[in-house]
N, C-alpha and C. Protein backbone atom coordinates (compact mmCIF):
# COMPACT_ATOMS: atom_id res chain seq x y z
N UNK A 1 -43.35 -87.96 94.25
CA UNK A 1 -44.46 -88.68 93.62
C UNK A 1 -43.91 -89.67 92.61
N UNK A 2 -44.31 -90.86 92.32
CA UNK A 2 -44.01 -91.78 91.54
C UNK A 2 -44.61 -91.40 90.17
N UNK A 3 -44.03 -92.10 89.46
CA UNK A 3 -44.03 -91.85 87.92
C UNK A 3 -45.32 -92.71 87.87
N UNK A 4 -46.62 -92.27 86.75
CA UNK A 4 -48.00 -93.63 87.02
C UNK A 4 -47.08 -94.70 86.42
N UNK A 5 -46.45 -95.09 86.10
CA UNK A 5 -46.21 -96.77 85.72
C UNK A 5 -45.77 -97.12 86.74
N UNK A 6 -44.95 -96.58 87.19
CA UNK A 6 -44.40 -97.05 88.67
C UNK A 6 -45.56 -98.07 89.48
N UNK A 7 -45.94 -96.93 89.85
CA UNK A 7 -47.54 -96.58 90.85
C UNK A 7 -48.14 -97.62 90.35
N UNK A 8 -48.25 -97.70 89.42
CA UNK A 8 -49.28 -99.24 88.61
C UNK A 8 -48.56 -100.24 88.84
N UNK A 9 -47.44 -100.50 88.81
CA UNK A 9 -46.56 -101.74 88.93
C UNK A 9 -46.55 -101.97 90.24
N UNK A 10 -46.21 -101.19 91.33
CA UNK A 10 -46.60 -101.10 93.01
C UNK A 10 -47.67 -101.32 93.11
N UNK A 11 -48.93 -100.93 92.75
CA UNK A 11 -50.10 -101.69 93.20
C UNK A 11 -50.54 -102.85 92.41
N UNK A 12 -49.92 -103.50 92.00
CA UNK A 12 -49.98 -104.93 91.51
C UNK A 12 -48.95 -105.82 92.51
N UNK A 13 -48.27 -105.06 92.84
CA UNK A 13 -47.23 -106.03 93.67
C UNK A 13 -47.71 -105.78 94.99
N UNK A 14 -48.00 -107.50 95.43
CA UNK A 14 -48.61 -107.45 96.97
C UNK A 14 -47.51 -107.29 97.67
N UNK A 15 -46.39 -106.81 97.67
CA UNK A 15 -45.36 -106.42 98.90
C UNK A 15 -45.58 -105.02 98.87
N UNK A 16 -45.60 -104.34 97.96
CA UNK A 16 -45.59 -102.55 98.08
C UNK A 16 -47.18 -102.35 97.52
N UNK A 17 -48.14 -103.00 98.11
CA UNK A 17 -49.44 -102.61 97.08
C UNK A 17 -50.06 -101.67 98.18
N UNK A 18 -49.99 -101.83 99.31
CA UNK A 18 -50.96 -100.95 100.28
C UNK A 18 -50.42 -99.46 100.43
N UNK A 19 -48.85 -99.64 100.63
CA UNK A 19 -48.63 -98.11 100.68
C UNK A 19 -48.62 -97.64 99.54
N UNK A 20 -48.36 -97.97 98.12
CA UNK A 20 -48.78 -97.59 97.01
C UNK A 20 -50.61 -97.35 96.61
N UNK A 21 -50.90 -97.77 97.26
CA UNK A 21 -52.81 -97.64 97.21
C UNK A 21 -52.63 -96.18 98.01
N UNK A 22 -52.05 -96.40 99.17
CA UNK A 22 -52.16 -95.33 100.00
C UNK A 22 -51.57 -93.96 99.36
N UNK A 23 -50.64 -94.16 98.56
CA UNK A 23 -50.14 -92.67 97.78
C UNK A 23 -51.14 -92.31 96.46
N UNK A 24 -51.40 -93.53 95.97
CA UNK A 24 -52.59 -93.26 94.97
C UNK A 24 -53.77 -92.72 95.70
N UNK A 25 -54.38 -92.77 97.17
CA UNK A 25 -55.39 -92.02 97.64
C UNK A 25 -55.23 -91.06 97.83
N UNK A 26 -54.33 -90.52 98.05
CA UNK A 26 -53.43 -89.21 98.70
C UNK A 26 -53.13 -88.36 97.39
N UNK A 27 -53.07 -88.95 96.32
CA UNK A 27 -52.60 -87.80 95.31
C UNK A 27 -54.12 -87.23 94.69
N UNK A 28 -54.63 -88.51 94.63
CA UNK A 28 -56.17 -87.95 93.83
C UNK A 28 -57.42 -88.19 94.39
N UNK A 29 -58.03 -87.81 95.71
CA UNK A 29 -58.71 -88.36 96.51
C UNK A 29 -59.66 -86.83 96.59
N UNK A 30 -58.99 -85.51 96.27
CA UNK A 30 -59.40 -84.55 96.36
C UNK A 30 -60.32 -83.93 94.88
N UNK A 31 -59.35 -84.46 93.61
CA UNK A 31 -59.57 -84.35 92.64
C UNK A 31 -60.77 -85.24 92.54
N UNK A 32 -60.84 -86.44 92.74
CA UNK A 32 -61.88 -87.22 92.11
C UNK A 32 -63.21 -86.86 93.12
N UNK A 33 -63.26 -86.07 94.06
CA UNK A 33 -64.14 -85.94 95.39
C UNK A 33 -64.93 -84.65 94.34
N UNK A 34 -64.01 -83.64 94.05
CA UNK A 34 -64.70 -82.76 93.21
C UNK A 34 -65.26 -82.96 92.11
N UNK A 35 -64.85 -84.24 91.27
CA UNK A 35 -65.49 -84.61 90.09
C UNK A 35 -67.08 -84.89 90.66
N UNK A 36 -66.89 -85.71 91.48
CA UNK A 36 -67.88 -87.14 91.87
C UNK A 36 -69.24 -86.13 92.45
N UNK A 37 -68.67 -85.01 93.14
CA UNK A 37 -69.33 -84.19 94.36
C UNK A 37 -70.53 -83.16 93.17
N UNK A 38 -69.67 -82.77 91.69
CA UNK A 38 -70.54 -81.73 90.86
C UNK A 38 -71.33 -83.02 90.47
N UNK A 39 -71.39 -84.06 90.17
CA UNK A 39 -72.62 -85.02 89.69
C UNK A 39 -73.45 -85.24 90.86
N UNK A 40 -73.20 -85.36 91.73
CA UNK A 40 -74.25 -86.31 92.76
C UNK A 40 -74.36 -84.78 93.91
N UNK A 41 -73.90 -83.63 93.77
CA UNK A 41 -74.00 -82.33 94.47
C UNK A 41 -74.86 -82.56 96.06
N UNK A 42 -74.15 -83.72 96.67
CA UNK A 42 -74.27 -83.49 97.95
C UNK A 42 -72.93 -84.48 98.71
N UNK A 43 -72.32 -83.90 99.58
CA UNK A 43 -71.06 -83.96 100.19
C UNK A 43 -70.82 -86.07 100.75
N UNK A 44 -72.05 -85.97 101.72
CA UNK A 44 -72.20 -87.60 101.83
C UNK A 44 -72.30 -88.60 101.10
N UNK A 45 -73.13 -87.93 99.90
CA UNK A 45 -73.26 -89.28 98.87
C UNK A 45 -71.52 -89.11 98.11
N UNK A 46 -70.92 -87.96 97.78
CA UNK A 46 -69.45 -87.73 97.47
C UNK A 46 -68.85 -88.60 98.15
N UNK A 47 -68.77 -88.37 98.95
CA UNK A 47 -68.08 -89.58 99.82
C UNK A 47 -68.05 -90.78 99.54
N UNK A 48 -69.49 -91.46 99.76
CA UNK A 48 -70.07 -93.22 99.60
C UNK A 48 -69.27 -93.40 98.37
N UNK A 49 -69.76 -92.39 97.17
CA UNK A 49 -69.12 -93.19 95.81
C UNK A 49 -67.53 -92.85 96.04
N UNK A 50 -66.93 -91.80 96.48
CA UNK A 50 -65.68 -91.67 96.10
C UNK A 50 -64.81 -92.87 97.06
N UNK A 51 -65.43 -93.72 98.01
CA UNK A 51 -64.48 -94.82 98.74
C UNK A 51 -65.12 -95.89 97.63
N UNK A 52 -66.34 -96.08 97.46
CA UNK A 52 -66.54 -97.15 96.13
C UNK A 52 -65.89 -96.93 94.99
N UNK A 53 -65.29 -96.38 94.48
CA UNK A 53 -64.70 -95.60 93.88
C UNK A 53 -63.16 -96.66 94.20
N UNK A 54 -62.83 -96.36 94.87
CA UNK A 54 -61.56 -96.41 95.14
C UNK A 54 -61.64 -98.22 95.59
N UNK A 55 -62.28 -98.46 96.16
CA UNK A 55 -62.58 -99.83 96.10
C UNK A 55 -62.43 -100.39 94.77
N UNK A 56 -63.40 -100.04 93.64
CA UNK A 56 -63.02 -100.61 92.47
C UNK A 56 -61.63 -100.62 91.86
N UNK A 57 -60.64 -99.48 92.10
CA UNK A 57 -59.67 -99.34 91.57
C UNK A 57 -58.91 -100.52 92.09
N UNK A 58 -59.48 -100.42 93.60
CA UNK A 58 -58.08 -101.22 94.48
C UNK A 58 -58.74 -102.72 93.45
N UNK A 59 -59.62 -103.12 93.25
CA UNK A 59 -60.04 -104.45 92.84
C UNK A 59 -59.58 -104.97 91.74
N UNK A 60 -59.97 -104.10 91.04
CA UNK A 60 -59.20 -104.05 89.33
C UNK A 60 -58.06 -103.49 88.26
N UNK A 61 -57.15 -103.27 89.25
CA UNK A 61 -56.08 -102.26 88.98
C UNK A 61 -55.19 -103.52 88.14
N UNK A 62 -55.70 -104.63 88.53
CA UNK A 62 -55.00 -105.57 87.52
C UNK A 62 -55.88 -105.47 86.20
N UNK A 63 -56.61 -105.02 86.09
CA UNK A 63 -57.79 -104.90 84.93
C UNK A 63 -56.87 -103.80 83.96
N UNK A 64 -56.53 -102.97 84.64
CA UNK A 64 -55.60 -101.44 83.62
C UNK A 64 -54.99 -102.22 82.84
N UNK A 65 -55.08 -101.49 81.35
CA UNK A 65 -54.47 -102.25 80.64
C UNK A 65 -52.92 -101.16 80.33
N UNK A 66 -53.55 -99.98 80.64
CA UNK A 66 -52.21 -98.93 80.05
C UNK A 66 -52.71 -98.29 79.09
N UNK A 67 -54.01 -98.47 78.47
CA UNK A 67 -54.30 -97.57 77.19
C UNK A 67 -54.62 -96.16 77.44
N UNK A 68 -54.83 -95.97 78.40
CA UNK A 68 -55.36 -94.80 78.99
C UNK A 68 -54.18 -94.56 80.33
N UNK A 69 -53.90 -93.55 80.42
CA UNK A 69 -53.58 -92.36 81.68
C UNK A 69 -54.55 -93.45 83.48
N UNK A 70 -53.44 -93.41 84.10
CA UNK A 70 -54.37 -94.09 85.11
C UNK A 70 -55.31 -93.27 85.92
N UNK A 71 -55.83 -91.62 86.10
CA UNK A 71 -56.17 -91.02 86.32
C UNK A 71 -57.27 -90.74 85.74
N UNK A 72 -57.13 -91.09 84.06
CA UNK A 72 -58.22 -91.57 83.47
C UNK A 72 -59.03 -92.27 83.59
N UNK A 73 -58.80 -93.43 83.73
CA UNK A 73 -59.29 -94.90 83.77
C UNK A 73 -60.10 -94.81 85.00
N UNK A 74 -59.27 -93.91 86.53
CA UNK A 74 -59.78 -93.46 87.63
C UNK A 74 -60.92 -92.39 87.30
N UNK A 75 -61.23 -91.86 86.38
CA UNK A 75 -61.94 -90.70 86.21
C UNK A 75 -63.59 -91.23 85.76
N UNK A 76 -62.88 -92.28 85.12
CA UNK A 76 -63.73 -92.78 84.40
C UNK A 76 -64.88 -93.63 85.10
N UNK A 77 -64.09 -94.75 86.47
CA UNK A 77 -64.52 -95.44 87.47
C UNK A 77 -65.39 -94.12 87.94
N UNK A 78 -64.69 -93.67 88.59
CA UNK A 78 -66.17 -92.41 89.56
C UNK A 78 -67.06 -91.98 88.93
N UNK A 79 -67.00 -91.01 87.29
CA UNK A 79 -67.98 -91.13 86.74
C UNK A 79 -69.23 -92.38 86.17
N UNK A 80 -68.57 -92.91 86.20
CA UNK A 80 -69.62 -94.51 85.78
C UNK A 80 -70.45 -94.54 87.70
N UNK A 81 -69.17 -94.60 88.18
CA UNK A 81 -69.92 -94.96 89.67
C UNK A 81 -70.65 -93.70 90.24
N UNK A 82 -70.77 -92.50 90.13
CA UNK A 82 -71.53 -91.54 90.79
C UNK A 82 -72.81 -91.52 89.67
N UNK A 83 -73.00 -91.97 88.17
CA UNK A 83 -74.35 -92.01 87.81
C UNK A 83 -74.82 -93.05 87.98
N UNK A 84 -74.27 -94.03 88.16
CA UNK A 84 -75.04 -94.95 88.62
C UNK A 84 -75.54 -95.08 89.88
N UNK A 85 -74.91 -94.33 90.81
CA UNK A 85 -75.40 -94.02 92.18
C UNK A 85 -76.79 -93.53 92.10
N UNK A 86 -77.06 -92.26 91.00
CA UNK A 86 -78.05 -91.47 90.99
C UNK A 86 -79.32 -92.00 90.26
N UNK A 87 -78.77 -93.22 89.52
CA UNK A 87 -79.91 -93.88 88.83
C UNK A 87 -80.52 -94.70 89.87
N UNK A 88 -79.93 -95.60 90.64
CA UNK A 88 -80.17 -96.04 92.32
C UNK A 88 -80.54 -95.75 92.66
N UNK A 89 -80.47 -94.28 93.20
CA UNK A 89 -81.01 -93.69 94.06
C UNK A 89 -82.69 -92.88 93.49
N UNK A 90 -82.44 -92.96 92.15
CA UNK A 90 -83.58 -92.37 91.59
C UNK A 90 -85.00 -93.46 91.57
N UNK A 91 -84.60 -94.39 91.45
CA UNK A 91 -85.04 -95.71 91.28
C UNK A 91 -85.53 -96.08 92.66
N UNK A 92 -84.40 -96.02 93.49
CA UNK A 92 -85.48 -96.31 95.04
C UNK A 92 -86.69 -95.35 95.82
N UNK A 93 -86.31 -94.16 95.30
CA UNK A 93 -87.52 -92.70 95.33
C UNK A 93 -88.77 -93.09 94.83
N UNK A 94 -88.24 -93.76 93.41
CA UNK A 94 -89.43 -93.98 92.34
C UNK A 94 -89.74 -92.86 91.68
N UNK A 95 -88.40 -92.07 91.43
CA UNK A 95 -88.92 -90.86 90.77
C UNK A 95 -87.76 -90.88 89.83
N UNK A 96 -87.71 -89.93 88.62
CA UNK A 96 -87.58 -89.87 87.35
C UNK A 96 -85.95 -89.10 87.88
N UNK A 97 -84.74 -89.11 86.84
CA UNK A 97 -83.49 -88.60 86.92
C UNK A 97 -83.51 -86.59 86.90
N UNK A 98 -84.92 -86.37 86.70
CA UNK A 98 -84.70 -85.17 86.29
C UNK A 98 -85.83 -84.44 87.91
N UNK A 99 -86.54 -84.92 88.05
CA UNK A 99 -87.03 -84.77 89.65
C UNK A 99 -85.84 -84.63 90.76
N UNK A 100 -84.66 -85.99 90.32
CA UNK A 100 -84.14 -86.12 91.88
C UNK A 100 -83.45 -84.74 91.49
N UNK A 101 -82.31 -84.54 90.34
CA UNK A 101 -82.15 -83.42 89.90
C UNK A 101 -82.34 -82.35 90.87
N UNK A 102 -84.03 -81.77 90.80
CA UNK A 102 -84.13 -80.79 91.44
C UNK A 102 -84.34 -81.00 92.92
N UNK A 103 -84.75 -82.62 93.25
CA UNK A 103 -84.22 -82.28 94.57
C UNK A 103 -83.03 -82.16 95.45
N UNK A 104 -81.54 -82.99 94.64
CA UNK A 104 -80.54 -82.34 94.94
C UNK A 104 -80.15 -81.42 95.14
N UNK A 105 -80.55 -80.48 94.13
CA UNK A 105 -80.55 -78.59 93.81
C UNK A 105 -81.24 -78.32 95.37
N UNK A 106 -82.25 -78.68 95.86
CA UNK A 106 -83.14 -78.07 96.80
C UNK A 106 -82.48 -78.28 97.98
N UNK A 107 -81.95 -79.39 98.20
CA UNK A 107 -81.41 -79.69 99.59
C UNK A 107 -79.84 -78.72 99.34
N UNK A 108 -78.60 -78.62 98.35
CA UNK A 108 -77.94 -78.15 97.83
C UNK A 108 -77.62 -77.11 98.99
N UNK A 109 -78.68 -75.58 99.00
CA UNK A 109 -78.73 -74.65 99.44
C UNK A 109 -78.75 -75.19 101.60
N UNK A 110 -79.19 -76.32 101.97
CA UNK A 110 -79.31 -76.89 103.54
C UNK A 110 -78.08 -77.39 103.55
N UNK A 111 -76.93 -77.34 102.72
CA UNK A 111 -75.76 -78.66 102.50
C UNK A 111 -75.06 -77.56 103.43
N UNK A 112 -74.44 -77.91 104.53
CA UNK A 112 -73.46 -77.30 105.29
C UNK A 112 -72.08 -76.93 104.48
N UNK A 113 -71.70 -77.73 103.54
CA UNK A 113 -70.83 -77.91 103.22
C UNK A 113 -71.04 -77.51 101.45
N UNK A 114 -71.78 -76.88 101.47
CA UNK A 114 -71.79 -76.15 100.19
C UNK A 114 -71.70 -74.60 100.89
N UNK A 115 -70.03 -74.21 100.02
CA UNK A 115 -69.65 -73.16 100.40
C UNK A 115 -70.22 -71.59 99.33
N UNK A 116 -71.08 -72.42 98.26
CA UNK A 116 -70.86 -71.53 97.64
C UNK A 116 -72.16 -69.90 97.96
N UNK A 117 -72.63 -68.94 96.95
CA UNK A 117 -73.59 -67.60 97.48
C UNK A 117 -74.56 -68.03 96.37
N UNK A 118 -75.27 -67.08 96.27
CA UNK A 118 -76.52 -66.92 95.23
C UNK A 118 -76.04 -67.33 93.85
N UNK A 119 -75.00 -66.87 93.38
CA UNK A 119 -74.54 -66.57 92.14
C UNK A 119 -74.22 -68.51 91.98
N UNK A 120 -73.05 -68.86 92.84
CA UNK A 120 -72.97 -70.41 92.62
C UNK A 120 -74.01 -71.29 92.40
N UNK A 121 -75.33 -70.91 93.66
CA UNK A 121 -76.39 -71.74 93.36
C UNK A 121 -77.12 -71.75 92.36
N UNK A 122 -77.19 -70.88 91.68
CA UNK A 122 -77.56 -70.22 90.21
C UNK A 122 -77.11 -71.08 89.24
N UNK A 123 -75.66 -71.05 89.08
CA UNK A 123 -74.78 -71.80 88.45
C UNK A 123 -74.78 -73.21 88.29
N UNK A 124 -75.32 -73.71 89.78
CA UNK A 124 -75.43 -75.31 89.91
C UNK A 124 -76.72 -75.58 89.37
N UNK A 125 -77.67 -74.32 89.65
CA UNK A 125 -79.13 -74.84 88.90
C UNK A 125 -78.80 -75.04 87.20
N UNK A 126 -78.30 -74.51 86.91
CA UNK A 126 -78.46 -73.76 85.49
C UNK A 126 -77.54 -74.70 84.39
N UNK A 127 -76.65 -75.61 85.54
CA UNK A 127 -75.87 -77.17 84.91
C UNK A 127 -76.93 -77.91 85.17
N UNK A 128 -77.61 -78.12 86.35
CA UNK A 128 -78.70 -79.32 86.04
C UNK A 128 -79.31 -79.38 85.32
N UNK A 129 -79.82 -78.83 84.69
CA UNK A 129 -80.51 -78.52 83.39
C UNK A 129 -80.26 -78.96 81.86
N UNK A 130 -78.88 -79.45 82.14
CA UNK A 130 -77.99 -79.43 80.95
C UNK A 130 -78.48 -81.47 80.51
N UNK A 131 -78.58 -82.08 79.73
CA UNK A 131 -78.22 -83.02 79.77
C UNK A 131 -77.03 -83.81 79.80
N UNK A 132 -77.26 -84.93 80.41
CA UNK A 132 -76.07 -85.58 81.26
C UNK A 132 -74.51 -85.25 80.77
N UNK A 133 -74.62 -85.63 79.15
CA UNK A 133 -73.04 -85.87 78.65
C UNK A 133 -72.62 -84.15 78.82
N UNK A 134 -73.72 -83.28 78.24
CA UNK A 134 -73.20 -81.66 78.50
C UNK A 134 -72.75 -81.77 79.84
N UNK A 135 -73.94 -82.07 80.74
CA UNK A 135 -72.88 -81.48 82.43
C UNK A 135 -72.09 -82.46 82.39
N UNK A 136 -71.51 -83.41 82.31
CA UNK A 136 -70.05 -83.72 82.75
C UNK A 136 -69.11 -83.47 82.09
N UNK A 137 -69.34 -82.80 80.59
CA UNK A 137 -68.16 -82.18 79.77
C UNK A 137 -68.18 -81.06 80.21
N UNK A 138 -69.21 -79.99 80.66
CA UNK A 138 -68.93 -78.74 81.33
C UNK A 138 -68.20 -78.92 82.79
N UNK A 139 -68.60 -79.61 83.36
CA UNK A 139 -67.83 -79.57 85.01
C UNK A 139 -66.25 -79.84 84.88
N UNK A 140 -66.27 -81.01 84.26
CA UNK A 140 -64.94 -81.14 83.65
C UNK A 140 -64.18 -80.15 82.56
N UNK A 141 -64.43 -79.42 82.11
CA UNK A 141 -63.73 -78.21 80.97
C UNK A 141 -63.63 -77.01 82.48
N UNK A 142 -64.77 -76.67 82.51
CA UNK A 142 -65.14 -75.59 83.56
C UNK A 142 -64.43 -75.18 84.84
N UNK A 143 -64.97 -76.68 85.54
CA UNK A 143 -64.08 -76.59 86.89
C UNK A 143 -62.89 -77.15 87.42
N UNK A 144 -63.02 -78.17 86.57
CA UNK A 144 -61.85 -79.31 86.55
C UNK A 144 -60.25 -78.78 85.56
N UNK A 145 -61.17 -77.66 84.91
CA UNK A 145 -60.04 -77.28 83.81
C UNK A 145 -59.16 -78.32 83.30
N UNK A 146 -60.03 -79.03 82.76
CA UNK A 146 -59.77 -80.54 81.99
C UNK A 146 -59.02 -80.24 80.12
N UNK A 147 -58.11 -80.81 79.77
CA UNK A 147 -57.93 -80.29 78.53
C UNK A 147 -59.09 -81.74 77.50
N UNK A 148 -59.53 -81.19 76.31
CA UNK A 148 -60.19 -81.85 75.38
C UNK A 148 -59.75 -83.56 74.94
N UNK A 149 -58.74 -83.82 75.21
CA UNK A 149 -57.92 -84.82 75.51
C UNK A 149 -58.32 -85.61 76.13
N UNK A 150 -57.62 -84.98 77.66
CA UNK A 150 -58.44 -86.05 78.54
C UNK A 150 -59.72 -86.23 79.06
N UNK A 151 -60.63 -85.12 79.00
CA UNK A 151 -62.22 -85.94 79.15
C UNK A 151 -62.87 -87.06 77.96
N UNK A 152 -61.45 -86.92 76.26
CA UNK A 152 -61.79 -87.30 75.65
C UNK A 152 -61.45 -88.90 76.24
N UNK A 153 -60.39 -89.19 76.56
CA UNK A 153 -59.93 -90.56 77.69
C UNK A 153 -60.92 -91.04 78.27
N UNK A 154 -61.39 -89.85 79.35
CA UNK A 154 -62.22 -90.48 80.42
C UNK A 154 -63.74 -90.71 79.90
N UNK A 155 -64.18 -90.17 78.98
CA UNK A 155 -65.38 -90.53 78.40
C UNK A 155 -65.33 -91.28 77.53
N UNK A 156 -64.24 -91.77 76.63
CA UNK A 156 -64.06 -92.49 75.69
C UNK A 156 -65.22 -91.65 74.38
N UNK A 157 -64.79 -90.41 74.10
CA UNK A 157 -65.83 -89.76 73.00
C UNK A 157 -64.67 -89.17 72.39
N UNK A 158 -65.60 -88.98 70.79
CA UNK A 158 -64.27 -87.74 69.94
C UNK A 158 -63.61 -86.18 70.99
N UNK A 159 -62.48 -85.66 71.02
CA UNK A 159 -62.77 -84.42 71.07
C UNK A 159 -63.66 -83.44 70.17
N UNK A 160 -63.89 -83.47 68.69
CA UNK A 160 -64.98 -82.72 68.29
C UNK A 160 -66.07 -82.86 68.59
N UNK A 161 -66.66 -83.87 69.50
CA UNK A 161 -68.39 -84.17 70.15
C UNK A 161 -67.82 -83.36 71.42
N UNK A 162 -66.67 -83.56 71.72
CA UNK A 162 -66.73 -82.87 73.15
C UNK A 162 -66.98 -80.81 73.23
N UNK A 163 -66.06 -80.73 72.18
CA UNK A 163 -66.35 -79.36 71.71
C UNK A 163 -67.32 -78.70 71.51
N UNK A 164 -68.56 -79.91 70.69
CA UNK A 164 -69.65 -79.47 70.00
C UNK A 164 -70.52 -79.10 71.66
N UNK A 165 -70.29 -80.84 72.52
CA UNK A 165 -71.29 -80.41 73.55
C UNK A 165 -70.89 -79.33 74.80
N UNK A 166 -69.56 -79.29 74.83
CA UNK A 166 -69.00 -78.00 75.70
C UNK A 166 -69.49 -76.51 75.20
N UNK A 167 -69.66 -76.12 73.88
CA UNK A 167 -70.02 -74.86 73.12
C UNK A 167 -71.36 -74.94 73.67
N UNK A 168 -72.44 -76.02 73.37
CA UNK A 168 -73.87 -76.20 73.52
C UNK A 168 -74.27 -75.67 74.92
N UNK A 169 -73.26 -76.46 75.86
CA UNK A 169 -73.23 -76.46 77.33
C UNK A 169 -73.43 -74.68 77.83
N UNK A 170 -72.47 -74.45 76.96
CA UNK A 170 -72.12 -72.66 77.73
C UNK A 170 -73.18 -72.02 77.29
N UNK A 171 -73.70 -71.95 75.95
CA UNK A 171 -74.86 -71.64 75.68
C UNK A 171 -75.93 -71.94 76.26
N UNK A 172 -76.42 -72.64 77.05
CA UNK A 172 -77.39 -73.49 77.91
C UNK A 172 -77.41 -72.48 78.87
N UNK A 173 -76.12 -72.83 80.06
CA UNK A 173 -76.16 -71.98 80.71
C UNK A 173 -76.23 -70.43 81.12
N UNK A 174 -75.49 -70.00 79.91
CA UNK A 174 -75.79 -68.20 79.71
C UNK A 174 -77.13 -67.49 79.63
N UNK A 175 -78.07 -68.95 79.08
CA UNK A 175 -79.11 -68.37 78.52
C UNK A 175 -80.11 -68.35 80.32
N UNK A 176 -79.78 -69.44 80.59
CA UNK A 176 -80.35 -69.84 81.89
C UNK A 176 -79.65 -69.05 83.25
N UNK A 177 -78.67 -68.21 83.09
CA UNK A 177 -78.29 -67.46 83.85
C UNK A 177 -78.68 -65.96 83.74
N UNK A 178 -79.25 -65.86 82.50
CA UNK A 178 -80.14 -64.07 81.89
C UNK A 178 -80.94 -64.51 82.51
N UNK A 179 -81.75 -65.45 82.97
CA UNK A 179 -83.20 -65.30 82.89
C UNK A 179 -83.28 -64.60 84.23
């Protein structure tokens, strides 16, 4: 695996930029699929954003400035691009962010490709619930086993807001998992 500066300097250079795109898909294509997949919790729309996704990178990778981790900066692209997917998509329904919400949740359980039992679906209800910045600091602490650091990168927030809303988060859910 290349060192990320490397990797950044290869995909700026149009002689090594494609197979360098191509190792940058290959290293984090799985990772960012699971980010993208707990916001928008259905496998196809995962998909749509995670190649838009990667489209943007390929577009603006001259845009990186280096202040951030490029994984970051990548973290950051899918999250911007999978809520904005859902605001889209909420918007062409004509229904409110917290409706489509539960109809994601509803179809969720028909998703072939949701592997998870009762207890998971529980779990996925019980994050929707959360407001936005909580569920993506919980999915990311939680599942992503993200350190305070870097969601602090990819969100561009303090780590003590992240703390405050990760503590809030677990509390949310515990309470919503007694019931």
């Amino acid at each position: 695996m290349l060192a990320e500066a490397d990797l950044v300097e290869e995909l700026r250079n149009p002689k090594t930029q494609s197979r360098a795109f191509e190792v940058l898909v290959n290293t984090y294509k799985e990772r960012l699929y699971w980010h993208i997949r707990r916001i928008v919790l259905n496998h196809d729309d995962a998909d749509d954003v995670l190649q838009n996704t990667f489209i943007k990178v390929y577009r603006n990778i001259e845009g990186f400035k280096g202040d951030s981790r490029l994984y970051s900066w990548m973290y950051r692209i899918a999250t911007n691009e999978a809520l904005s997917f859902l605001k889209t998509k909420s918007k062409k329904q004509g229904i409110g962010n917290e409706e489509l919400q539960n109809q994601l949740l509803d179809n969720l359980q028909a998703d072939v490709y949701f592997e998870g039992d009762e207890i998971q679906l529980k779990l996925q209800k019980a994050i929707a619930t959360l407001p936005e910045k909580q569920k993506l600091v919980f999915n990311m602490k939680y599942f992503q086993e993200l350190k305070y650091e870097e969601i602090s990168e990819i969100l561009e927030t303090s780590v003590g807001g992240l703390k405050a809303s990760y503590h809030l988060a677990v509390k949310k859910v515990e309470a919503y998992l007694k019931k």
